[in-house]
N, C-alpha and C. Protein backbone atom coordinates (compact mmCIF):
# COMPACT_ATOMS: atom_id res chain seq x y z
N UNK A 1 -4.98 -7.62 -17.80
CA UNK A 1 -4.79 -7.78 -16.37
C UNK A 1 -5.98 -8.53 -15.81
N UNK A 2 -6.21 -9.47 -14.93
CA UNK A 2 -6.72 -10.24 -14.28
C UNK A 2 -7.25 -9.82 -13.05
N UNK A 3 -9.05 -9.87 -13.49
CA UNK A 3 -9.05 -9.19 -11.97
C UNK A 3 -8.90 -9.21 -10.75
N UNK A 4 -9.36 -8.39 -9.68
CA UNK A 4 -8.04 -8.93 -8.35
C UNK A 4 -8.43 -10.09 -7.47
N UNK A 5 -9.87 -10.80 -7.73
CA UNK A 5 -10.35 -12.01 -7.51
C UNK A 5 -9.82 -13.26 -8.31
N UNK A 6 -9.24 -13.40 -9.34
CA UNK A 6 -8.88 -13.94 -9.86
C UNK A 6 -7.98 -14.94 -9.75
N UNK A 7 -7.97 -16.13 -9.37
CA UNK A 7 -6.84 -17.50 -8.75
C UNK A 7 -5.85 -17.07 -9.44
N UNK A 8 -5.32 -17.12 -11.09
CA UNK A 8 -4.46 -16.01 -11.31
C UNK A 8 -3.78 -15.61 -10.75
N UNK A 9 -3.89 -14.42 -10.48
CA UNK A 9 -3.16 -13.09 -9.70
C UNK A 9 -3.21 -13.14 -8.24
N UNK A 10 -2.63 -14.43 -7.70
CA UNK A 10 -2.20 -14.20 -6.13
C UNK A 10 -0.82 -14.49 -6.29
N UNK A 11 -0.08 -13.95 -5.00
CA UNK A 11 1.45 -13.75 -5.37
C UNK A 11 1.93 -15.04 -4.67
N UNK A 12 3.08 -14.91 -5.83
CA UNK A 12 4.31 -16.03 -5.61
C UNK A 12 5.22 -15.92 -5.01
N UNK A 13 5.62 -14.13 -4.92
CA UNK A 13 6.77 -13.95 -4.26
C UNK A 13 6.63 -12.61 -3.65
N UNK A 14 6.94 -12.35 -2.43
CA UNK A 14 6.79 -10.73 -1.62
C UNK A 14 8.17 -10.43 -1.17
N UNK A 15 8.64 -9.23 -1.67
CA UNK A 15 9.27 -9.17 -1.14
C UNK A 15 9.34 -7.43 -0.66
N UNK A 16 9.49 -7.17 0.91
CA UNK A 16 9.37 -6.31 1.32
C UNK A 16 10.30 -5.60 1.68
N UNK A 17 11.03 -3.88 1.27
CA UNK A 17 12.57 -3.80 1.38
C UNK A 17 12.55 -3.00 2.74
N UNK A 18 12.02 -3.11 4.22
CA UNK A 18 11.97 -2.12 4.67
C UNK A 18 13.41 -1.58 5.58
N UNK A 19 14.69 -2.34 5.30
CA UNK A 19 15.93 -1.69 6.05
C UNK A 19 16.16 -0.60 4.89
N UNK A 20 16.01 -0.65 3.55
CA UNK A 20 16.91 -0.13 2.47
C UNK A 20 15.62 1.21 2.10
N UNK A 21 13.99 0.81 2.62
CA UNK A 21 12.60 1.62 1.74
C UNK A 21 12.95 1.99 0.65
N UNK A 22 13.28 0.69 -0.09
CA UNK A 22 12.77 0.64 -1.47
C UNK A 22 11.31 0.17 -1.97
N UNK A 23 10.61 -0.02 -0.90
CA UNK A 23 9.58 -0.24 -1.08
C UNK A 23 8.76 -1.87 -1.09
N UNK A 24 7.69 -2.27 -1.81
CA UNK A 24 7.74 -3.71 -1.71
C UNK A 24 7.65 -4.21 -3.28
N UNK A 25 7.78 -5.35 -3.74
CA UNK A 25 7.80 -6.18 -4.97
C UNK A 25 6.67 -7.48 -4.69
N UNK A 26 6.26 -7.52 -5.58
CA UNK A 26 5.39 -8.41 -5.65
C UNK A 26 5.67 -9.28 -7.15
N UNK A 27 5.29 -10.81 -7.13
CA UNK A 27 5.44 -11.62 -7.56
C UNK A 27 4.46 -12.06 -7.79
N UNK A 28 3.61 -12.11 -8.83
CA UNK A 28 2.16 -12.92 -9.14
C UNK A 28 2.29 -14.13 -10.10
N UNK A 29 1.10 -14.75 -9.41
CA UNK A 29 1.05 -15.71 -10.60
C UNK A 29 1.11 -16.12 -11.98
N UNK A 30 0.21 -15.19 -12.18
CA UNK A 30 0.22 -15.14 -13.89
C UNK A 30 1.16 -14.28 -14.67
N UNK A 31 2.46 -13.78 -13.84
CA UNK A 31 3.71 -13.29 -14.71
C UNK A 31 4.01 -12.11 -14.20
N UNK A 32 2.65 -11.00 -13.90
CA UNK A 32 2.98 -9.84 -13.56
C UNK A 32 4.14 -9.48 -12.64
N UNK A 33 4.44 -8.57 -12.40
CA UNK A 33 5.26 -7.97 -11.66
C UNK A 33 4.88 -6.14 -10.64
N UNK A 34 4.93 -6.36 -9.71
CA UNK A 34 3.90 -5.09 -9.48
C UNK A 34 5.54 -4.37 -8.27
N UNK A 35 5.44 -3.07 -8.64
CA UNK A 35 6.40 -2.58 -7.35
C UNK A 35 5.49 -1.41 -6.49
N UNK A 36 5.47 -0.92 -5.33
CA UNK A 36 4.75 -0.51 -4.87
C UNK A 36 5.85 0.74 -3.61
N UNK A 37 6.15 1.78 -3.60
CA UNK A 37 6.41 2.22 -2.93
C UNK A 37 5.63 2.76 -1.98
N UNK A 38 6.48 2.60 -0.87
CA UNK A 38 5.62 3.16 0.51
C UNK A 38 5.03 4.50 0.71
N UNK A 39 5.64 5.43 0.37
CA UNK A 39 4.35 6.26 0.24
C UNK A 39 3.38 6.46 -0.41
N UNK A 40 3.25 5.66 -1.85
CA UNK A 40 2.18 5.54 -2.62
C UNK A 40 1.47 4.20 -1.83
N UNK A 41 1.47 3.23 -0.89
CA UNK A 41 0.79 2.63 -0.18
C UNK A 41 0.23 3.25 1.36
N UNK A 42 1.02 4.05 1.45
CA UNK A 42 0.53 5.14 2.50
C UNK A 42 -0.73 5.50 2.21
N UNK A 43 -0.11 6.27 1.15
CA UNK A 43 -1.63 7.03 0.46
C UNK A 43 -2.89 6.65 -0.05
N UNK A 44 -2.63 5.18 0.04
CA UNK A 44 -3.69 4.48 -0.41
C UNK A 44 -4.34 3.28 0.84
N UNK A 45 -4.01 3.83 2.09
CA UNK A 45 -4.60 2.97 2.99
C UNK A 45 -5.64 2.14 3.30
N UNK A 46 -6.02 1.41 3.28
CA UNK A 46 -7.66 0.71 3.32
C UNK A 46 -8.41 0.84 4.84
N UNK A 47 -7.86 1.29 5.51
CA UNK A 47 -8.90 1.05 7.19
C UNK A 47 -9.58 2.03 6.85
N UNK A 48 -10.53 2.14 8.06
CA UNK A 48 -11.59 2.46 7.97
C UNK A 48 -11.29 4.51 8.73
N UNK A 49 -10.29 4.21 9.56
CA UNK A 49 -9.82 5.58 9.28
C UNK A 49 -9.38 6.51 8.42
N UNK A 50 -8.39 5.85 7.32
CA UNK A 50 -8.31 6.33 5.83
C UNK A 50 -9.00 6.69 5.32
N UNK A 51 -9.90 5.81 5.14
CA UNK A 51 -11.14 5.58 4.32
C UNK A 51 -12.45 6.62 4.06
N UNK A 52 -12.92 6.90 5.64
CA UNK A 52 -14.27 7.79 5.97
C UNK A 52 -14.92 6.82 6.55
N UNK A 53 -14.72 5.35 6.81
CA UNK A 53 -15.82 4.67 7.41
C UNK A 53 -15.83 5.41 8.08
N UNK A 54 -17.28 4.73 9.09
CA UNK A 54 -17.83 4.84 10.22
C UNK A 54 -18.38 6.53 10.33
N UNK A 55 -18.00 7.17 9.75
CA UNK A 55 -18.66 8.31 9.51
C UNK A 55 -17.66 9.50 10.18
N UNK A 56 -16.31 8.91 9.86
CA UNK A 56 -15.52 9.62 10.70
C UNK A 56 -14.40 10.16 9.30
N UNK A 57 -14.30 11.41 9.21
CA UNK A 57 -13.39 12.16 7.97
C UNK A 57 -11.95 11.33 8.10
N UNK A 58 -11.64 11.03 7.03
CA UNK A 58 -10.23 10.55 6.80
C UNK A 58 -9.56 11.30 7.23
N UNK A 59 -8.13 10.62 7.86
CA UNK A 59 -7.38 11.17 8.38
C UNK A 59 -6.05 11.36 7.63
N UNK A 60 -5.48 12.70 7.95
CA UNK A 60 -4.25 13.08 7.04
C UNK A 60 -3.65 12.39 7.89
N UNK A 61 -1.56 12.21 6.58
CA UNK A 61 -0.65 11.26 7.65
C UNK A 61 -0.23 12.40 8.38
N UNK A 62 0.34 12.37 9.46
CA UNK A 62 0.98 12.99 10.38
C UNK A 62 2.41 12.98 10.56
N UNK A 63 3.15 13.62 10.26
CA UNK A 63 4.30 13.61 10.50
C UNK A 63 4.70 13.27 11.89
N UNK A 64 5.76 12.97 12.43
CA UNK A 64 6.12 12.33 14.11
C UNK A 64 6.79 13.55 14.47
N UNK A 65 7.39 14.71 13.75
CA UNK A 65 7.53 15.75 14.27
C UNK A 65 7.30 17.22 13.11
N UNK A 66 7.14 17.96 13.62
CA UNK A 66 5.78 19.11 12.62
C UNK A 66 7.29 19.53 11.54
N UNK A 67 6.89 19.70 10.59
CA UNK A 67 7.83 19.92 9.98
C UNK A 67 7.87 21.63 10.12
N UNK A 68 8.99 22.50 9.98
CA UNK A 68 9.38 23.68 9.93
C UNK A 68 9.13 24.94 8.58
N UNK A 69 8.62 23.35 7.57
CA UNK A 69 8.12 24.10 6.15
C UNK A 69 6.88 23.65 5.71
N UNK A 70 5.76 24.62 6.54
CA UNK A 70 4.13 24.19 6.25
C UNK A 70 3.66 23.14 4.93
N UNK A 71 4.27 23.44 4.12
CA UNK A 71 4.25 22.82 2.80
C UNK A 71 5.02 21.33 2.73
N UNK A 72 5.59 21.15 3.09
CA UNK A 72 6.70 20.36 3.14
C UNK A 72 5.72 18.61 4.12
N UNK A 73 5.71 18.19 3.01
CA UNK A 73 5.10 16.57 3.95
C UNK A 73 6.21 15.52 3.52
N UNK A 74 6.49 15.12 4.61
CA UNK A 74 7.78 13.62 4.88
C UNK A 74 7.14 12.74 4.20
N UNK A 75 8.52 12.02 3.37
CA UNK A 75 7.77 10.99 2.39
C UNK A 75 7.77 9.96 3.72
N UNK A 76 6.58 8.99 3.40
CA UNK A 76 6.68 7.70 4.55
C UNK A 76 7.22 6.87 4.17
N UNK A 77 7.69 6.25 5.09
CA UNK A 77 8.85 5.14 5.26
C UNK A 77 7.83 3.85 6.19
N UNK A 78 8.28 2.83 5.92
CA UNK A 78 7.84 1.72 6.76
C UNK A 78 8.91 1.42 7.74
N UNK A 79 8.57 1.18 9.24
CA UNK A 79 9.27 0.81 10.06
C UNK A 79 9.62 -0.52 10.31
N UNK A 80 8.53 -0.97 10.33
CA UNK A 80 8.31 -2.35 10.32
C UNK A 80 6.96 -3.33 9.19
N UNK A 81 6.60 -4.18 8.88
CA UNK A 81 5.83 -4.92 7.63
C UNK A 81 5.76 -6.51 8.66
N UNK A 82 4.14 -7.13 8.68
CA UNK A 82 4.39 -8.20 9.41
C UNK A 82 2.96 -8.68 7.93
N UNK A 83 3.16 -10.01 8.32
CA UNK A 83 2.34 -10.72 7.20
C UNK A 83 0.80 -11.16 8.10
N UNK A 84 -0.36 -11.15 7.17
CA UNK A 84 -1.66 -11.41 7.95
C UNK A 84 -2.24 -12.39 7.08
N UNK A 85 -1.95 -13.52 8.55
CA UNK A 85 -2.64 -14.93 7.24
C UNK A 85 -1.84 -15.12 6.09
N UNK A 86 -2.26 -15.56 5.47
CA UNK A 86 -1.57 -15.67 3.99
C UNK A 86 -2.20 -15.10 3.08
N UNK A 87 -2.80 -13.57 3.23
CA UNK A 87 -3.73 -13.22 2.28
C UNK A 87 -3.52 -11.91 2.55
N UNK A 88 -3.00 -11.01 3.17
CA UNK A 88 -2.43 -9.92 3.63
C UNK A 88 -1.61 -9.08 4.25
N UNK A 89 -0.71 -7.95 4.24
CA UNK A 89 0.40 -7.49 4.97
C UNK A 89 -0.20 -6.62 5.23
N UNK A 90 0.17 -5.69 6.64
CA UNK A 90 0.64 -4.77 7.34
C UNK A 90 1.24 -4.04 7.58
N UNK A 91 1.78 -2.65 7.38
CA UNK A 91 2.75 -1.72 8.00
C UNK A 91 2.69 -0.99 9.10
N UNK A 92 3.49 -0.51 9.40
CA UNK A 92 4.16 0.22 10.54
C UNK A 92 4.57 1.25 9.85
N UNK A 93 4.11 2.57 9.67
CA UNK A 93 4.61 3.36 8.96
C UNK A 93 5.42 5.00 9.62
N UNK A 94 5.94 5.40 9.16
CA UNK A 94 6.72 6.38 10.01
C UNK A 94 5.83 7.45 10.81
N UNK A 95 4.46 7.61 10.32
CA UNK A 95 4.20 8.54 11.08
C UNK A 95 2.88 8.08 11.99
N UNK A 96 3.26 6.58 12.77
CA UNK A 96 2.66 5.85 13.85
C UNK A 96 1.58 5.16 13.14
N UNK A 97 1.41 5.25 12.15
CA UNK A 97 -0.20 4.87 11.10
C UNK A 97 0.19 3.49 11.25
N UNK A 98 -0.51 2.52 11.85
CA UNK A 98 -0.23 1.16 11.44
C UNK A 98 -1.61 0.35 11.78
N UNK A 99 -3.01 0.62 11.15
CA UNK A 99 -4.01 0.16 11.12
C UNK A 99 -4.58 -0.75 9.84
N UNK A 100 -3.68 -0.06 8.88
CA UNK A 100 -4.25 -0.65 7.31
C UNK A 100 -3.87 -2.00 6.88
N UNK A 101 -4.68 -2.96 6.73
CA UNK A 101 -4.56 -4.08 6.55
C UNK A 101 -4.50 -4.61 4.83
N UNK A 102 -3.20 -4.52 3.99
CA UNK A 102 -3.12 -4.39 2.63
C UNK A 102 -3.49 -5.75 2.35
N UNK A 103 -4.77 -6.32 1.84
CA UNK A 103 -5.26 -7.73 1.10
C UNK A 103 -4.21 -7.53 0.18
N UNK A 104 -3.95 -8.90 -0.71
CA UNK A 104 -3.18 -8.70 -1.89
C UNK A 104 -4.10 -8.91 -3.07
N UNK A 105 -5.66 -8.77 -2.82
CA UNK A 105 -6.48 -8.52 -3.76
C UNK A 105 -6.49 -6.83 -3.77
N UNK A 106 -6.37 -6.48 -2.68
CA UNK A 106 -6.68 -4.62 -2.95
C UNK A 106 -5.38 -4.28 -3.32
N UNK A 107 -4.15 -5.24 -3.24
CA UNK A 107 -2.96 -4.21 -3.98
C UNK A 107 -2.60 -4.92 -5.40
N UNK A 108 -3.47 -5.77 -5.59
CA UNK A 108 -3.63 -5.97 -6.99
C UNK A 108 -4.39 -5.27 -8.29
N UNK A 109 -5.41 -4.48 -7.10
CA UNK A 109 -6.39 -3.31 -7.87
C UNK A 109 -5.57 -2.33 -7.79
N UNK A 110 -4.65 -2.07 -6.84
CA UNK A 110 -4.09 -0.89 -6.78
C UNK A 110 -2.70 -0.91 -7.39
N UNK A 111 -2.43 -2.04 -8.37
CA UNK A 111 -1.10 -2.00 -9.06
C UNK A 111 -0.83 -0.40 -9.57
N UNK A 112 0.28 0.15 -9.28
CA UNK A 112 0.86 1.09 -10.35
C UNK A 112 1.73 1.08 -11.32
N UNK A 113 1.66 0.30 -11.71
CA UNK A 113 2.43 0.03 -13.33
C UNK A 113 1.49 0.59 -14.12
N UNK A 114 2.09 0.95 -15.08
CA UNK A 114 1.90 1.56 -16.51
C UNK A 114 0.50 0.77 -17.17
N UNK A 115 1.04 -0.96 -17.24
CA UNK A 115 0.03 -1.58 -17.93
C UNK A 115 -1.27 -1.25 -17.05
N UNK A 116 -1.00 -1.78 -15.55
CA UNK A 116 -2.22 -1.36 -15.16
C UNK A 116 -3.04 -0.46 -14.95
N UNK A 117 -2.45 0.75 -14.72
CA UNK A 117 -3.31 2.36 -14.86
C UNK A 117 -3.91 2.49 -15.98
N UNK A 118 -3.31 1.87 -17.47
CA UNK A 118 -4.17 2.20 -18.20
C UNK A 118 -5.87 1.45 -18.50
N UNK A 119 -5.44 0.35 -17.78
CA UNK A 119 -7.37 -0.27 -18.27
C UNK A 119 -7.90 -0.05 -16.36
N UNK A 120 -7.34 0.37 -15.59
CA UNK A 120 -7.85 0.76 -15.01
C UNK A 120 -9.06 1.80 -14.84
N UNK A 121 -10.34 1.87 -14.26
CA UNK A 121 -11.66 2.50 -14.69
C UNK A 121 -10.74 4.06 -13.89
N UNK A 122 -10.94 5.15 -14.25
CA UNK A 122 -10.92 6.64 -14.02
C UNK A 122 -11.80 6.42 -12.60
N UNK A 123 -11.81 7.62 -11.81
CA UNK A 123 -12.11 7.40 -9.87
C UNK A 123 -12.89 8.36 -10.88
């Protein structure tokens, strides 16, 4: 795998399913193929609220209405997906979260395919 700086691995083709949330597909250069569902991009937000910047505790997602089974967290859905520049997307996600700005270098580190988890370094 090619790292996520790499001329390589910028995509050829995006495609984002958000009437059907099947999630998004990605198309790279050098052959790969990456699929990415929305709540595993949820969960992996990059702003700085996600995150801990600024010195402020990450924030859990929030459901838009409390669920009735404490345990019980709504998978997220994207409402809407708009493109930033030609170097990054955006969501709109079901539970109002729409700050995270996905580079397609950070969702190239963050492939979840098989090939890539495995030479991926352990957190």
């Amino acid at each position: 795998m090619p790292a996520a700086s790499d001329a390589s691995s910028k995509p050829v083709a995006v495609k984002i399913h958000v009437s059907t949330g099947q999630g998004m597909d990605i198309a790279w250069t050098d052959g790969h193929q990456s699929h990415y569902e929305f709540s595993y991009l949820r969960d992996r937000c990059p702003c700085a609220v996600c995150t801990g910047e600024h010195s402020i505790a990450p924030a859990a997602a929030t459901p838009a209405a409390p669920s009735p089974l404490p345990i019980y967290k709504p998978r997220a859905t994207v409402r809407a997906a708009s493109a930033v520049g030609r170097y990054a997307v955006q969501f709109d996600f079901s539970d109002g979260h729409s700050t995270g700005i996905f580079s397609f270098d950070y969702l190239r580190e963050i492939c979840p395919c098989e090939a890539c988890l495995a030479v991926r370094p352990s957190p």
